[in-house]
Protein backbone atom coordinates (compact mmCIF):
# COMPACT_ATOMS: atom_id res chain seq x y z
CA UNK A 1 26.62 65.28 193.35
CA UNK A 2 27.95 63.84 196.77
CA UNK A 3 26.31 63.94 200.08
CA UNK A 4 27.86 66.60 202.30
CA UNK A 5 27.96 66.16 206.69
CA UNK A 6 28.83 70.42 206.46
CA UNK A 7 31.24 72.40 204.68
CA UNK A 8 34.60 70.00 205.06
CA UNK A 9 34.73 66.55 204.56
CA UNK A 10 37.48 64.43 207.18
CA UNK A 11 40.22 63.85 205.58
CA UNK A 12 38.72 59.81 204.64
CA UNK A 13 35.84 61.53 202.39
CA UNK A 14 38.11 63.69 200.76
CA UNK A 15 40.10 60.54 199.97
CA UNK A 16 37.41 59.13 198.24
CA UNK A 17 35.94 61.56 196.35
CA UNK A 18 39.34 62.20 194.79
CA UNK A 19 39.72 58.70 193.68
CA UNK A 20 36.09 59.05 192.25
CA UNK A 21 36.96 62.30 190.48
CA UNK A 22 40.02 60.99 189.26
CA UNK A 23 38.94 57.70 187.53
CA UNK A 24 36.05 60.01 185.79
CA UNK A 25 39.10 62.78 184.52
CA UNK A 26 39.08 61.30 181.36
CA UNK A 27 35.74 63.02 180.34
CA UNK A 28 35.42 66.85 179.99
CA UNK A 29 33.70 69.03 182.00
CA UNK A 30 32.99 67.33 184.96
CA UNK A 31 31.56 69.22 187.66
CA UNK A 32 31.52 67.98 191.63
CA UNK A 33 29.57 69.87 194.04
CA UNK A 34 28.42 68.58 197.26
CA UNK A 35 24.76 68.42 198.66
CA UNK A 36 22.82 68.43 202.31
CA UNK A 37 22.72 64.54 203.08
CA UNK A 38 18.90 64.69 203.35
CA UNK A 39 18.40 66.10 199.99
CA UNK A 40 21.12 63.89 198.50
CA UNK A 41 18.63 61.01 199.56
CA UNK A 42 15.35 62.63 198.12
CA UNK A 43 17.78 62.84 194.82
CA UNK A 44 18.71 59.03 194.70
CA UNK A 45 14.86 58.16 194.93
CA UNK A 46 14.24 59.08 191.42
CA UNK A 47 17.47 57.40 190.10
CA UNK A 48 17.60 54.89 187.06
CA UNK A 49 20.02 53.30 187.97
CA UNK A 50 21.80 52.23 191.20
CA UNK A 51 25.11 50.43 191.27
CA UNK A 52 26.51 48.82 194.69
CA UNK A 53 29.80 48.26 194.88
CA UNK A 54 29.65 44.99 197.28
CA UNK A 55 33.76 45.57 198.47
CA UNK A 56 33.85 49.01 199.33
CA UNK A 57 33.35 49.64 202.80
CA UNK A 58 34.78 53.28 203.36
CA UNK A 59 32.12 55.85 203.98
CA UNK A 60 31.49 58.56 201.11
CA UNK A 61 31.10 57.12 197.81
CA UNK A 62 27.88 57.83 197.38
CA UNK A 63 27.62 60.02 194.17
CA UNK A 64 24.99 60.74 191.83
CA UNK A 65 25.58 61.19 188.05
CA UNK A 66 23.71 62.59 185.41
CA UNK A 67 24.24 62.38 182.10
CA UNK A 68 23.49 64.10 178.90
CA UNK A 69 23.89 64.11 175.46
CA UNK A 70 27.81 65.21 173.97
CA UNK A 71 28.93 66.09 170.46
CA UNK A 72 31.97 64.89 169.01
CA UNK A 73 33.73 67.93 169.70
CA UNK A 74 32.97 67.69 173.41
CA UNK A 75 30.09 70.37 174.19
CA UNK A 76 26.91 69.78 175.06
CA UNK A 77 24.24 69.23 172.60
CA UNK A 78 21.34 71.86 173.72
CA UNK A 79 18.33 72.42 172.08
């Protein structure tokens, strides 16, 4: 999920995120959907993990991932 300033990102953002979306293509089913800044921040406060990329210094590349658990052939293992 990405942090979202109202319906369209500037043309920077969308920049970004495609990058982002593009270096993950090589997994399947990868959804991106974009939420209110605020709540994006509530989100991160329960995260594991949290990488910082020191060298990046464009705005809007924050995402959060969450992961689960994949079988071989590619779908999601669900109770």
């Amino acid at each position: 999920m990405v942090p979202s300033l109202g319906s369209t990102l500037p043309p920077l953002g969308v920049e970004v995120h495609e990058k982002v979306i593009a270096a993950l293509g090589g997994w399947t089913k990868i959804g991106v959907q974009a939420i209110e800044r605020f709540d994006f921040y509530e989100m991160a406060k329960d995260a594991y993990c949290i990488v910082q990329c020191s060298g990046e210094r464009r705005p809007y590349g924050c995402f959060l991932l969450t992961k689960g658990v994949v079988g071989p052939d590619g779908d999601d293992l669900m109770p």
